[in-house]
N, C-alpha and C. Protein backbone atom coordinates (compact mmCIF):
# COMPACT_ATOMS: atom_id res chain seq x y z
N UNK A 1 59.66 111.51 110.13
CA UNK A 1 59.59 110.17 110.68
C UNK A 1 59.47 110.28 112.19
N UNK A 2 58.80 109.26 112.49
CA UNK A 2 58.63 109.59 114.08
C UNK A 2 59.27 108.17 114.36
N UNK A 3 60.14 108.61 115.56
CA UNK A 3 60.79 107.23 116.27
C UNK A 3 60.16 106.79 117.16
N UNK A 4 60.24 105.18 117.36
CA UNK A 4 60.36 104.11 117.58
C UNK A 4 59.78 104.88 119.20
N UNK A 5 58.72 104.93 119.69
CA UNK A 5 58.65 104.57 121.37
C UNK A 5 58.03 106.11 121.56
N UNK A 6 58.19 107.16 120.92
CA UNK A 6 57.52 108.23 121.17
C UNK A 6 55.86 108.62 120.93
N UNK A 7 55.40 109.32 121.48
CA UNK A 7 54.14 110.08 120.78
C UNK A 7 53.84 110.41 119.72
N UNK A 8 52.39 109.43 119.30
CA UNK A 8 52.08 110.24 117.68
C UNK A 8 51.19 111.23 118.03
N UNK A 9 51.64 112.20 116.35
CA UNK A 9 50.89 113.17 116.49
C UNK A 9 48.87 112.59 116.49
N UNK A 10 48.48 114.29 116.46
CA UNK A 10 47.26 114.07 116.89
C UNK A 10 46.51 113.95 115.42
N UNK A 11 45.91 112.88 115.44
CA UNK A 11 45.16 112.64 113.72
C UNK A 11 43.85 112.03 114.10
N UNK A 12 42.73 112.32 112.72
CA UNK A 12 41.68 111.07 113.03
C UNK A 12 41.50 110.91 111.59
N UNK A 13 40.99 109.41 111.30
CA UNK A 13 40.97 108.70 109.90
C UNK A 13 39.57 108.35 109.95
N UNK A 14 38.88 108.04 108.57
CA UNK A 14 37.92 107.60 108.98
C UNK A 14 37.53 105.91 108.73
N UNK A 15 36.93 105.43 109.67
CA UNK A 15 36.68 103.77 110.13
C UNK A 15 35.69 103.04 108.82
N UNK A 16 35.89 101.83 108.89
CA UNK A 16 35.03 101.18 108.25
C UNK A 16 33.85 101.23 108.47
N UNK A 17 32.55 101.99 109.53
CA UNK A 17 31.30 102.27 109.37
C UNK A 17 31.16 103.47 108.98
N UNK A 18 32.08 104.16 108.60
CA UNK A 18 31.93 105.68 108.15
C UNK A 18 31.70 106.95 109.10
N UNK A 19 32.38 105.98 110.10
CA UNK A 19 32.23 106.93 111.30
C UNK A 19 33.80 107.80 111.78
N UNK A 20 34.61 108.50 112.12
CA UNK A 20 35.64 109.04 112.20
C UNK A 20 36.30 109.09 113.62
N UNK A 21 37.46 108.29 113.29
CA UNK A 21 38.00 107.73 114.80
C UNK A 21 39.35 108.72 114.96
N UNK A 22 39.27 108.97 116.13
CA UNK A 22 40.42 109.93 116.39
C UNK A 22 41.43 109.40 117.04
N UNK A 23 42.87 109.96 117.18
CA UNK A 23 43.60 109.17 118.01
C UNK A 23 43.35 109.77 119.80
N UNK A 24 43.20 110.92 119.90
CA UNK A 24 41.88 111.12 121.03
C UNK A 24 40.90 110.38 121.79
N UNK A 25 40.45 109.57 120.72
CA UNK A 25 39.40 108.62 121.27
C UNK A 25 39.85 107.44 122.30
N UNK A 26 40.72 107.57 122.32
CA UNK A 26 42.03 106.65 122.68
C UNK A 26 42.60 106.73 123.72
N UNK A 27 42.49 107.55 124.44
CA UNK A 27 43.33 108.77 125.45
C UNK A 27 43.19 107.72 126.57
N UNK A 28 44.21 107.17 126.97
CA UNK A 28 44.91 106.45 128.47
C UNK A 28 44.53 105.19 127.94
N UNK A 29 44.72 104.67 126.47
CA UNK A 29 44.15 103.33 126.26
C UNK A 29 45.70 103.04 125.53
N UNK A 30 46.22 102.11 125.60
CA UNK A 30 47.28 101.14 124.54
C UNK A 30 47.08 101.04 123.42
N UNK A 31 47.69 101.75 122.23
CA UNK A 31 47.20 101.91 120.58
C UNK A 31 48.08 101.37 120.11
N UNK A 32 47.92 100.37 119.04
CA UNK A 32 48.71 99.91 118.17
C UNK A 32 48.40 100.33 116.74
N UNK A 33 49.04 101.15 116.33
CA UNK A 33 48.66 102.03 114.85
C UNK A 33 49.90 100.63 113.44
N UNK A 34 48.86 99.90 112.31
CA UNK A 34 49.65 99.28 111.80
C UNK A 34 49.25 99.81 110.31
N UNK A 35 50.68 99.71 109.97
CA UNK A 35 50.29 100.54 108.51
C UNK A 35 50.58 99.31 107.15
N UNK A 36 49.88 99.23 106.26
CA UNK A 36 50.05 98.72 105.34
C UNK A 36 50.89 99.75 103.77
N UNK A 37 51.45 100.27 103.71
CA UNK A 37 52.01 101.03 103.06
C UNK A 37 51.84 101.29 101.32
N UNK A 38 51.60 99.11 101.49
CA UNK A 38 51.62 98.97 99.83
C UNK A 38 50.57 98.17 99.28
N UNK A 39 48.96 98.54 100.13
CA UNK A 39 48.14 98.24 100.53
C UNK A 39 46.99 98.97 99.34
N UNK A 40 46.84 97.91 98.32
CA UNK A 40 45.64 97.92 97.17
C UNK A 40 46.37 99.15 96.13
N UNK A 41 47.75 98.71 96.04
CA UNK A 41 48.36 99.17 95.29
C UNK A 41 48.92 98.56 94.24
N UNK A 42 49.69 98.29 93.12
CA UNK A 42 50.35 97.01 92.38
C UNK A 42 51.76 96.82 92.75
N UNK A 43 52.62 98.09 93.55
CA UNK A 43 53.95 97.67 94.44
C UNK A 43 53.51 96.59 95.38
């Protein structure tokens, strides 16, 4: 678990045009990472 106010690690996912966004891409910009957890699941 990563707390509340620190650094995430370094990851990239890939985007809705099928293009692959890094958290890199990002670098000196304000990220808000929001997770849906239970997202197109039946929980």
């Amino acid at each position: 678990m990563i707390a509340p106010g620190s650094e995430a690690p370094s990851f990239a996912l890939p985007a809705h045009d099928g293009t692959t966004q890094a958290l890199g891409d990002f670098a000196g910009r304000r990220v808000v990472l929001w997770f849906y957890p239970k997202a197109d699941t039946p929980g």
